[in-house]
Protein backbone atom coordinates (compact mmCIF):
# COMPACT_ATOMS: atom_id res chain seq x y z
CA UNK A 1 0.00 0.00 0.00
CA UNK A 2 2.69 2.27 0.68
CA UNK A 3 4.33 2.06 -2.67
CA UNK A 4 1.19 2.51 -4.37
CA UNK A 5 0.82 5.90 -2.81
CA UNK A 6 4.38 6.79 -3.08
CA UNK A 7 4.28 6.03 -7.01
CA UNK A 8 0.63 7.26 -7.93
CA UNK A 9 1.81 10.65 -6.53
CA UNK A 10 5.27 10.32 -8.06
CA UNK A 11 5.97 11.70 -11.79
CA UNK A 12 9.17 10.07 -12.34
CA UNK A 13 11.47 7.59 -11.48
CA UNK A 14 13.91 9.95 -10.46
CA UNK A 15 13.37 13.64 -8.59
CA UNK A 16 11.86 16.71 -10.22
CA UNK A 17 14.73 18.81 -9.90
CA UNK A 18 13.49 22.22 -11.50
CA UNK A 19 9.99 21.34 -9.45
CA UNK A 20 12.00 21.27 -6.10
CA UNK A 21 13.51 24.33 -6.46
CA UNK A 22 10.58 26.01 -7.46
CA UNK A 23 8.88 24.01 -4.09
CA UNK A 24 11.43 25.29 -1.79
CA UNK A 25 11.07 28.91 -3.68
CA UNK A 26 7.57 28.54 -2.87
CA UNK A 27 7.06 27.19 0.50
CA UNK A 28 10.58 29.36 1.61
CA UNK A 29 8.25 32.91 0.90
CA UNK A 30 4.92 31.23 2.35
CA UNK A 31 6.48 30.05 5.32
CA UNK A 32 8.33 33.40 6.04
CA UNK A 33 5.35 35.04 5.99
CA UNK A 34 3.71 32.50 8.30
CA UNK A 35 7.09 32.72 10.85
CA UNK A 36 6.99 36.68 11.04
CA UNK A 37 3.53 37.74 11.05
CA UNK A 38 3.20 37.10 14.86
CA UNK A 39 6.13 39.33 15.65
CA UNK A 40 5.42 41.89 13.14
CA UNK A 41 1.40 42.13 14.48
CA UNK A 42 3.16 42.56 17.94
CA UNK A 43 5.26 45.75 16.76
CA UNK A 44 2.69 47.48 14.67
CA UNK A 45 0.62 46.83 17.97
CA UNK A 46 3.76 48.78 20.03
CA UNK A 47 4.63 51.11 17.74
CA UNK A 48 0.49 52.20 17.89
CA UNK A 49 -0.46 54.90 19.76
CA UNK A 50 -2.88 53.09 22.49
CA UNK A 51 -2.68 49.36 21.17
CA UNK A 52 0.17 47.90 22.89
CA UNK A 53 -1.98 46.09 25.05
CA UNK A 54 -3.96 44.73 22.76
CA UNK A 55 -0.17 43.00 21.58
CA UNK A 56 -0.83 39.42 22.28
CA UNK A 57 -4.43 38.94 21.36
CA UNK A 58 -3.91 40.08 18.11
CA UNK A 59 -1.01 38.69 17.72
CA UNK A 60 -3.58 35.14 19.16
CA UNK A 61 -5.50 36.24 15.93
CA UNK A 62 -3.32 34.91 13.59
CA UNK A 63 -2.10 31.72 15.44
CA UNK A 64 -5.37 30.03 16.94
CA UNK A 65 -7.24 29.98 13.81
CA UNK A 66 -4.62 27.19 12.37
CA UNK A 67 -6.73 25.13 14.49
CA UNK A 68 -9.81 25.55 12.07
CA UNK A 69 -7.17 24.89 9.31
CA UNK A 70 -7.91 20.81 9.62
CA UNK A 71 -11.70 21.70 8.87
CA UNK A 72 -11.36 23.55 5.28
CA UNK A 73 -7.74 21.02 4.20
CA UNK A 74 -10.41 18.70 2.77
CA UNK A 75 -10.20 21.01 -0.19
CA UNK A 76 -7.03 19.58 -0.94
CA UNK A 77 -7.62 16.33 -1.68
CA UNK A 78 -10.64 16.77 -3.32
CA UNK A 79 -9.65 19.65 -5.88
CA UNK A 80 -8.78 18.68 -9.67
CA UNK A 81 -5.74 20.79 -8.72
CA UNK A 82 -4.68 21.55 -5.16
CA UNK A 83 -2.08 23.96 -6.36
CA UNK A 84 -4.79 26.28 -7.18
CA UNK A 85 -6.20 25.75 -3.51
CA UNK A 86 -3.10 26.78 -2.20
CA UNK A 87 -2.11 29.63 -4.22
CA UNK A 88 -5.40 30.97 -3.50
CA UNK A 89 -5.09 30.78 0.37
CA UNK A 90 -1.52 32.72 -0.20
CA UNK A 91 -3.73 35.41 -2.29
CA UNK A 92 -6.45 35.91 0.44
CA UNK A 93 -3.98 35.99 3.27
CA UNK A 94 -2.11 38.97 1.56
CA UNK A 95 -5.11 40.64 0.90
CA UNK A 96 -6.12 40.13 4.62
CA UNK A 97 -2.88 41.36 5.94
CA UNK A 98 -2.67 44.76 3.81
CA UNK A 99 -5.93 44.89 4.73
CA UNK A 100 -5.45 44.72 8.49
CA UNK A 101 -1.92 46.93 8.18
CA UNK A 102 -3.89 49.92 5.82
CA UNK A 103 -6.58 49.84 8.15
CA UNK A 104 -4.85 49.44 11.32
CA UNK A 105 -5.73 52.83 14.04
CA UNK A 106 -8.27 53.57 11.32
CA UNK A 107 -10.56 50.89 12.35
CA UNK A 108 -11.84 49.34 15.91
CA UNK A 109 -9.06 46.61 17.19
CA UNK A 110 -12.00 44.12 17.19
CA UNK A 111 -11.97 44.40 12.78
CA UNK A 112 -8.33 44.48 12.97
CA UNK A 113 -8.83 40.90 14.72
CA UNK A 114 -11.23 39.22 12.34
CA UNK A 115 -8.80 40.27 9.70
CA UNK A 116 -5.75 38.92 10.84
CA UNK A 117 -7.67 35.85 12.04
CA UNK A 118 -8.45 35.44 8.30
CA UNK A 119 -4.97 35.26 7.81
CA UNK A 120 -4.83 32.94 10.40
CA UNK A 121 -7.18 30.57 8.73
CA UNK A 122 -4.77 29.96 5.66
CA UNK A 123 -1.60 29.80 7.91
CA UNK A 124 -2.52 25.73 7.56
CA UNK A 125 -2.42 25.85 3.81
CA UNK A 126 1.12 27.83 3.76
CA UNK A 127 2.57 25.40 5.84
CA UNK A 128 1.32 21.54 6.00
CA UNK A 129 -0.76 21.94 2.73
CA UNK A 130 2.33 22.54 0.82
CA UNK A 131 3.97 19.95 2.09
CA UNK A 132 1.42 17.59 0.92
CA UNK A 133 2.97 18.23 -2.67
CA UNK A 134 5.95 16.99 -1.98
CA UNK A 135 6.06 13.47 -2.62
CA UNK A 136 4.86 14.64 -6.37
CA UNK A 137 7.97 16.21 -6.86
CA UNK A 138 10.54 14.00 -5.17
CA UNK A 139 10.27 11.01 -7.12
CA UNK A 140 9.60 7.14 -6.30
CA UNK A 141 12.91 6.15 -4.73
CA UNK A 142 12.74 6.24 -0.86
CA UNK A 143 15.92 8.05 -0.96
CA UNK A 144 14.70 11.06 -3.01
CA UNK A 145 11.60 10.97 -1.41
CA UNK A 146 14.41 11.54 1.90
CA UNK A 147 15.97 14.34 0.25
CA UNK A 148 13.32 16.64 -0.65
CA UNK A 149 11.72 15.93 2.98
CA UNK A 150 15.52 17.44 4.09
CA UNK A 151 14.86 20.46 1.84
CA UNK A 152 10.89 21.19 3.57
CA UNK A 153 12.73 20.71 6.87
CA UNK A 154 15.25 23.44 5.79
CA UNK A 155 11.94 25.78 4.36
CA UNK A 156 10.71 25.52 7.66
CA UNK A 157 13.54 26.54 9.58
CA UNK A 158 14.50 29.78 7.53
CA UNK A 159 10.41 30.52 7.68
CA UNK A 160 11.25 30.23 11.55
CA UNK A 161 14.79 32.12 11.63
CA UNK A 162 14.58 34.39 8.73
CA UNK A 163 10.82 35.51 9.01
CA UNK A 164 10.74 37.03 12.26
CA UNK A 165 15.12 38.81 11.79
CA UNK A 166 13.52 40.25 8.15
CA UNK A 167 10.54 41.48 10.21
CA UNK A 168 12.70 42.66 13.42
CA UNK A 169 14.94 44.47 10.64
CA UNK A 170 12.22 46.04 8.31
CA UNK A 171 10.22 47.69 11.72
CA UNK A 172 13.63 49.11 12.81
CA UNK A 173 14.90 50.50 9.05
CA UNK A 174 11.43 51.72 8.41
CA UNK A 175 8.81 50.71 10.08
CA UNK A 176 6.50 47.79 11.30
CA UNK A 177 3.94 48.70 8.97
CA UNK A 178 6.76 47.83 5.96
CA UNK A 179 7.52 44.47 7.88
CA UNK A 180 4.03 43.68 7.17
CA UNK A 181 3.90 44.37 3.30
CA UNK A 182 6.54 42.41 3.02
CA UNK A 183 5.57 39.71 4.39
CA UNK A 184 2.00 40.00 2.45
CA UNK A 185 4.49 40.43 -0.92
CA UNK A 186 6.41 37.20 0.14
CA UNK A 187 2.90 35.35 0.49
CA UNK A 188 2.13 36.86 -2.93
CA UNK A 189 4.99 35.86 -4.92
CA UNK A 190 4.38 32.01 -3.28
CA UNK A 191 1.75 32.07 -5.09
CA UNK A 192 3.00 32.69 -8.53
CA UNK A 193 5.84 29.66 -8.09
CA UNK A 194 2.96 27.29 -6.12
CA UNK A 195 1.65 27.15 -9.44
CA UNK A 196 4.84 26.37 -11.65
CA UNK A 197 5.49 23.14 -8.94
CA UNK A 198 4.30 19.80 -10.61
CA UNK A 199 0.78 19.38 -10.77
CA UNK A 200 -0.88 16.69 -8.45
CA UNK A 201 -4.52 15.56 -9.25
CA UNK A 202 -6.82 15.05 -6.01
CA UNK A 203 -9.40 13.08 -5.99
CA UNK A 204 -11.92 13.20 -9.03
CA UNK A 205 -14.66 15.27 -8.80
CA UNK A 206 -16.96 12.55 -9.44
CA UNK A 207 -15.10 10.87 -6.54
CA UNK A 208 -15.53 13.68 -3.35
CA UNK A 209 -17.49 11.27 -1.84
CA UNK A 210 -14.91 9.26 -1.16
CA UNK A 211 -12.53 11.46 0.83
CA UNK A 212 -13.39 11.37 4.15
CA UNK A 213 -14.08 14.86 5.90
CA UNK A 214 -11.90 16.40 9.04
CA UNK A 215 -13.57 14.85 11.95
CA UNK A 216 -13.16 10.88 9.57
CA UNK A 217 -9.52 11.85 9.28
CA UNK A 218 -8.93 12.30 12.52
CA UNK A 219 -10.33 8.86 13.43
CA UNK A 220 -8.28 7.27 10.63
CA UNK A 221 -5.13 8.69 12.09
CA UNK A 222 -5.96 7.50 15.86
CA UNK A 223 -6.88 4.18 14.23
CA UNK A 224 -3.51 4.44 12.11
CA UNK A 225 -1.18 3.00 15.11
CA UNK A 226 2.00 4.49 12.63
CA UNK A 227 -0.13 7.72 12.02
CA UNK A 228 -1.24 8.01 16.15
CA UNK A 229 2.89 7.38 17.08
CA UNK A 230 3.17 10.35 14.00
CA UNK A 231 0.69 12.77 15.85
CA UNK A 232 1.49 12.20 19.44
CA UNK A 233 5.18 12.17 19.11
CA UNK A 234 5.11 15.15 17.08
CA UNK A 235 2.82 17.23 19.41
CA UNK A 236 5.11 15.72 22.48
CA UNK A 237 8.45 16.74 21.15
CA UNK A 238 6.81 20.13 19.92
CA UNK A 239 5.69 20.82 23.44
CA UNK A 240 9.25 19.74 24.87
CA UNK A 241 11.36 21.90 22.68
CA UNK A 242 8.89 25.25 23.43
CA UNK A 243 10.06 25.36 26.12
CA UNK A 244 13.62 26.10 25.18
CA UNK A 245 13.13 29.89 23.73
CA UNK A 246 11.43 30.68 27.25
CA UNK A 247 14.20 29.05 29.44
CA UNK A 248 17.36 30.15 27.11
CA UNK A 249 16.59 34.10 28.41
CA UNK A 250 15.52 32.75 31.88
CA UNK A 251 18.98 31.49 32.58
CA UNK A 252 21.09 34.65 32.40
CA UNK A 253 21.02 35.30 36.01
CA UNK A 254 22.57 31.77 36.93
CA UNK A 255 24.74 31.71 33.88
CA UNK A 256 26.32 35.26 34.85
CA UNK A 257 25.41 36.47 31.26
CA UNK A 258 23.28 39.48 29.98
CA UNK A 259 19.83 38.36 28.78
CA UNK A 260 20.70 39.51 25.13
CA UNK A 261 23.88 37.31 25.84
CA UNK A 262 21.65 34.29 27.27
CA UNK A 263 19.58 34.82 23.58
CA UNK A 264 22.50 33.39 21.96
CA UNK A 265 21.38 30.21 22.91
CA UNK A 266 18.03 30.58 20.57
CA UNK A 267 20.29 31.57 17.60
CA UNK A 268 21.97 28.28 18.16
CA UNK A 269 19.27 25.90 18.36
CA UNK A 270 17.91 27.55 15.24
CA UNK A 271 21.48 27.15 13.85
CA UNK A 272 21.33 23.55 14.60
CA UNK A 273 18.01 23.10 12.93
CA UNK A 274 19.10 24.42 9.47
CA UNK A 275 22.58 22.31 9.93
CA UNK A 276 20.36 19.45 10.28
CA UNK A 277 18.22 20.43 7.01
CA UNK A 278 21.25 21.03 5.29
CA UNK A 279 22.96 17.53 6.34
CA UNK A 280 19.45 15.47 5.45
CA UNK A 281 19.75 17.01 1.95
CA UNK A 282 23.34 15.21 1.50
CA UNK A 283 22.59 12.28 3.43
CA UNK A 284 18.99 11.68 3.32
CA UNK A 285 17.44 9.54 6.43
CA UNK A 286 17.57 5.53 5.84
CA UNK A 287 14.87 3.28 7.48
CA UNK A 288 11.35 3.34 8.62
CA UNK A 289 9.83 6.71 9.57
CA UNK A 290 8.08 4.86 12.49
CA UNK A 291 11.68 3.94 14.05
CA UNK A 292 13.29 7.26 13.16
CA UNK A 293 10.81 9.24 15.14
CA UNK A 294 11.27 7.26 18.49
CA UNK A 295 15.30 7.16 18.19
CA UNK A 296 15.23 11.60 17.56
CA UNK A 297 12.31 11.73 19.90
CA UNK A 298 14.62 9.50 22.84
CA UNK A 299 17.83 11.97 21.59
CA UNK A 300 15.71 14.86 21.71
CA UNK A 301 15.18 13.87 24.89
CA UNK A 302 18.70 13.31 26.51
CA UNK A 303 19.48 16.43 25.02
CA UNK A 304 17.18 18.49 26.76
CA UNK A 305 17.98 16.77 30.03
CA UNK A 306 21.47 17.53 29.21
CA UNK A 307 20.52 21.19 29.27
CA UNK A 308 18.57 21.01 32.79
CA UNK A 309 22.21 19.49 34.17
CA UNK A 310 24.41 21.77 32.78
CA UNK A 311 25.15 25.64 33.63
CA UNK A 312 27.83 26.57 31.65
CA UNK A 313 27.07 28.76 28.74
CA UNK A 314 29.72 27.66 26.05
CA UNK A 315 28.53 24.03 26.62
CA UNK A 316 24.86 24.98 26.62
CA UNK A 317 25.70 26.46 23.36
CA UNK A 318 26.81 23.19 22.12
CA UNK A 319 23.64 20.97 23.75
CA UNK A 320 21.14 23.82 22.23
CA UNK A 321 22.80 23.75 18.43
CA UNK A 322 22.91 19.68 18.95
CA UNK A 323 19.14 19.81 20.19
CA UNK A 324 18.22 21.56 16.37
CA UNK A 325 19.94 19.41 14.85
CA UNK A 326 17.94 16.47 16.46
CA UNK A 327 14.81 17.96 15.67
CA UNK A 328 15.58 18.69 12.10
CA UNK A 329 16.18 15.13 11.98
CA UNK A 330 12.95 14.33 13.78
CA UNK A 331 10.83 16.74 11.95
CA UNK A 332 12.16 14.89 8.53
CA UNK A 333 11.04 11.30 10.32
CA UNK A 334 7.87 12.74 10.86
CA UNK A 335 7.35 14.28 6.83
CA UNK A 336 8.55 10.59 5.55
CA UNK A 337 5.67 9.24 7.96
CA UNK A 338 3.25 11.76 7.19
CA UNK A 339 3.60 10.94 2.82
CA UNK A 340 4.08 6.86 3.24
CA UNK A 341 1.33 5.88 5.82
CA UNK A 342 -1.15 8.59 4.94
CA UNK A 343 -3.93 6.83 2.41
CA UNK A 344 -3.78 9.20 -0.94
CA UNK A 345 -7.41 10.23 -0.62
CA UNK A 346 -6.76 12.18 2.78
CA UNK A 347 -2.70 13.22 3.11
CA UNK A 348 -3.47 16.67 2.65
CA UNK A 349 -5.37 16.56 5.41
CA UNK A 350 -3.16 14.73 7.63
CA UNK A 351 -0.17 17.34 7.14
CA UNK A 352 -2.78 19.95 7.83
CA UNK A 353 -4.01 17.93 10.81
CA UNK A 354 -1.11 17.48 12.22
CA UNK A 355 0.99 20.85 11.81
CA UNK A 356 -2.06 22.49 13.12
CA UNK A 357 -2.36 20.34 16.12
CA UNK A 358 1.82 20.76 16.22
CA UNK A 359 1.76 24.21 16.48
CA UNK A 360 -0.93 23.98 19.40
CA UNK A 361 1.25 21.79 21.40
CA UNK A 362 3.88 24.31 21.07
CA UNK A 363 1.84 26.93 21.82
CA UNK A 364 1.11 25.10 25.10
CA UNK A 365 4.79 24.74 25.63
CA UNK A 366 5.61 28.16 25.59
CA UNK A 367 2.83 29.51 28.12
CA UNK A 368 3.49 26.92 30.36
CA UNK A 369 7.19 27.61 30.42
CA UNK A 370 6.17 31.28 30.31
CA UNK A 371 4.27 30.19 34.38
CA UNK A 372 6.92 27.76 35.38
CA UNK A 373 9.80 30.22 35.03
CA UNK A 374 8.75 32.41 37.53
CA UNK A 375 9.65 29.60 39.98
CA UNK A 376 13.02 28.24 38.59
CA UNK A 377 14.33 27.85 35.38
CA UNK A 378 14.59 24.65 35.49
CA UNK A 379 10.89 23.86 36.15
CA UNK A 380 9.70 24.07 32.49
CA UNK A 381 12.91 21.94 30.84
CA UNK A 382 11.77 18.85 33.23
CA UNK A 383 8.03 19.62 32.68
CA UNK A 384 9.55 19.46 28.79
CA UNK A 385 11.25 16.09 29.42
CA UNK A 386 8.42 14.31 31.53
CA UNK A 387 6.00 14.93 28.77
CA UNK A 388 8.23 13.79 26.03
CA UNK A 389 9.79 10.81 28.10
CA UNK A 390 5.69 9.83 28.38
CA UNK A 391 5.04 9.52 25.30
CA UNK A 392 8.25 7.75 24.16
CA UNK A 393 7.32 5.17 26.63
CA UNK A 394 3.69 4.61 25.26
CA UNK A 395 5.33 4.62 21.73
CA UNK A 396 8.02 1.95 23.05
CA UNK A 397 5.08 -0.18 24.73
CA UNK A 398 3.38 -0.10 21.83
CA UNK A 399 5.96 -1.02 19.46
CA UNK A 400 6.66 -3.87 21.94
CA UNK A 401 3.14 -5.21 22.07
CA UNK A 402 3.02 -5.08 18.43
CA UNK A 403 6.09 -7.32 17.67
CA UNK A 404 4.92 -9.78 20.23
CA UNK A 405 1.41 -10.23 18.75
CA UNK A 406 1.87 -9.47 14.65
CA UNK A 407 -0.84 -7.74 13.09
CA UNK A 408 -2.88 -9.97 10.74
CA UNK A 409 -2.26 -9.73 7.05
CA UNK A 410 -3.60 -5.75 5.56
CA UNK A 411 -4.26 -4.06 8.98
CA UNK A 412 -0.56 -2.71 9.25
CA UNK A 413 -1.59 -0.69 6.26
CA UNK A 414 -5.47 -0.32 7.54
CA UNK A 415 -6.25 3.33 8.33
């Protein structure tokens, strides 16, 4: 079953070279967009006369509604061409966001809010939905397949890194109302090379019926015991490395250093991560995505805990740029997972499912390291590594039970 869906969404033997660089062109500008638009809401909301408090729930505008995102992905695997989808969720975003920015102290807060949460709604679509074009372009081998997912790992990151240091630059050169057309002309322009990537046919329209809708995909992917590990690993090691951002500042006092010092150790996790992209692209990942994700998720782990012991900031520096590097590797595991064990009629909604549930988790992280820090900074790293540790150990128990009673014949593959 899984070659069948690898090769009826592959074009070719070998990979789509021209089509992966116009992918990574694509999903690079999309997922900028999606990476600064938080920060850049929260400086047009400080730079406003009266709005600064106001900062975080509209910044909440554009990041909750990716949790509708599962509920209008359907779209993707039922349209003749889900490029078109796409490219028209990176349209209606931009015209959202100048329409927030023009209108922004013109208008009450409250319409500045269903705006940006309009953005919001096709963050899901810039980020998993693209992804769900991927295995079109890569090719049939496993190992190409491995390479491109290296190269969406390494959009992700610069979306992450890049996005909000263009935004942080553009408010202080001009001004955060700038940051924000840029971003909206990034979205834009992924648009225009969404719709030069090879073309992948969803289901046919006399078919719809057949693809199940959000709340069915859902219960396919619990059913899924490779999909569940997918989704509950991914939300657990989400959740665990939130938590790092909040605790990297938090540690200045006891590691003697100035908090813009103690930021350092952000830059180098995010280092780490694009290392990590950049090594998958040369040396793609090798075995089954179901492994992979519980050998990064238990190094993910030890790394973080190695982080809790330590207080020295040139080896914390080291453990932090390791820890990216991990979860590069991890987040590829998970990709590989997501495009074999997904069934064809729903993977579209399966990325979207689970990057929007992904980015909830870390959303949780961060606010719960954000209340745990004001009693010691070590309280949200071993909140971090009892929730991750958790779920490694169902995923370990599970594995277990499963090699000492073998499925019968077709329900591996059953979703």
């Amino acid at each position: 079953m899984k070659e069948e869906a690898l090769s009826g969404c592959a074009r070719a033997e070998g990979m789509d070279r021209a089509g992966l660089a116009r992918y990574v062109l694509a999903a690079t500008l999309a997922r900028l967009a999606d990476g600064g638009g938080v920060l850049a809401v929260i400086l047009l909301c400080v730079a406003g006369s009266g709005s600064a408090a106001w900062a975080g729930t509209l910044a909440a505008c554009i990041t909750l509604p990716h949790l509708a995102g599962p509920f209008i992905a359907r779209r993707l695997d039922t349209a003749h061409d889900g490029r078109r989808v796409i490219a028209a969720a990176c349209l209606i975003h931009t015209g959202f966001i100048l329409a927030a920015t023009l209108t922004f102290s013109s208008v009450p807060l409250f319409i500045t809010g269903v705006l940006l949460a309009g953005a919001g709604l096709c963050g899901p679509l810039l980020t998993g939905g693209i992804s769900s074009h991927l295995p079109a372009i890569a090719g049939r081998s496993r190992e190409s397949q491995r390479r491109a997912h290296g190269w969406d790992v390494a959009t992700y990151g610069l979306g992450g890194t890049v996005g909000p240091s263009l935004v942080a630059a553009l408010a202080a050169w001009f001004s955060p109302s700038a940051a924000l057309y840029a971003l909206a002309a990034a979205t834009a322009l992924a648009a225009f090379f969404i719709m030069r990537i090879p073309h992948t046919s969803g289901a046919a329209a006399g078919e719809n019926r057949q693809v199940p809708g959000p709340v069915a995909t859902m219960r396919l992917i619990v059913r899924n015991v490779r999909l569940r590990r997918t989704l509950y690993l991914t939300l657990a090691v989400a959740f665990c490395v939130a938590v790092l951002p909040v605790t990297a500042v938090s540690l200045a006092p006891a590691l003697g250093v100035a908090a813009t010092t103690a930021a350092y150790l952000t830059v180098a996790y995010g280092s780490g991560n694009l290392t990590g992209s950049a090594y998958l692209m040369a040396r793609p990942l090798s075995g089954e995505p179901d492994t992979l994700m519980v050998r990064f998720a238990c190094f993910i782990a030890a790394g973080v805990f190695l982080i809790l012991l330590n207080m020295h900031f040139a080896v914390l520096l080291l453990l932090f740029f390791v820890t990216g590097m991990l979860n590069a590797g991890f987040f590829a595991a998970t990709l590989a997972a997501r495009s074999e064990y997904s069934p064809a009629e729903c993977r579209g909604q399966v990325f979207v499912w689970v990057g929007a549930l992904k980015i909830t988790a870390g959303s949780l992280g961060s606010a719960a390291a954000g209340r745990l820090i004001l009693t010691d900074s070590g309280w949200p790293l071993a909140l971090g590594i009892i929730v991750l540790a958790s779920f490694i150990s169902i995923a370990i128990t599970e594995r277990t039970l499963a090699s000492l009673s073998p499925p019968e014949s077709g329900e591996r593959d059953r979703c």
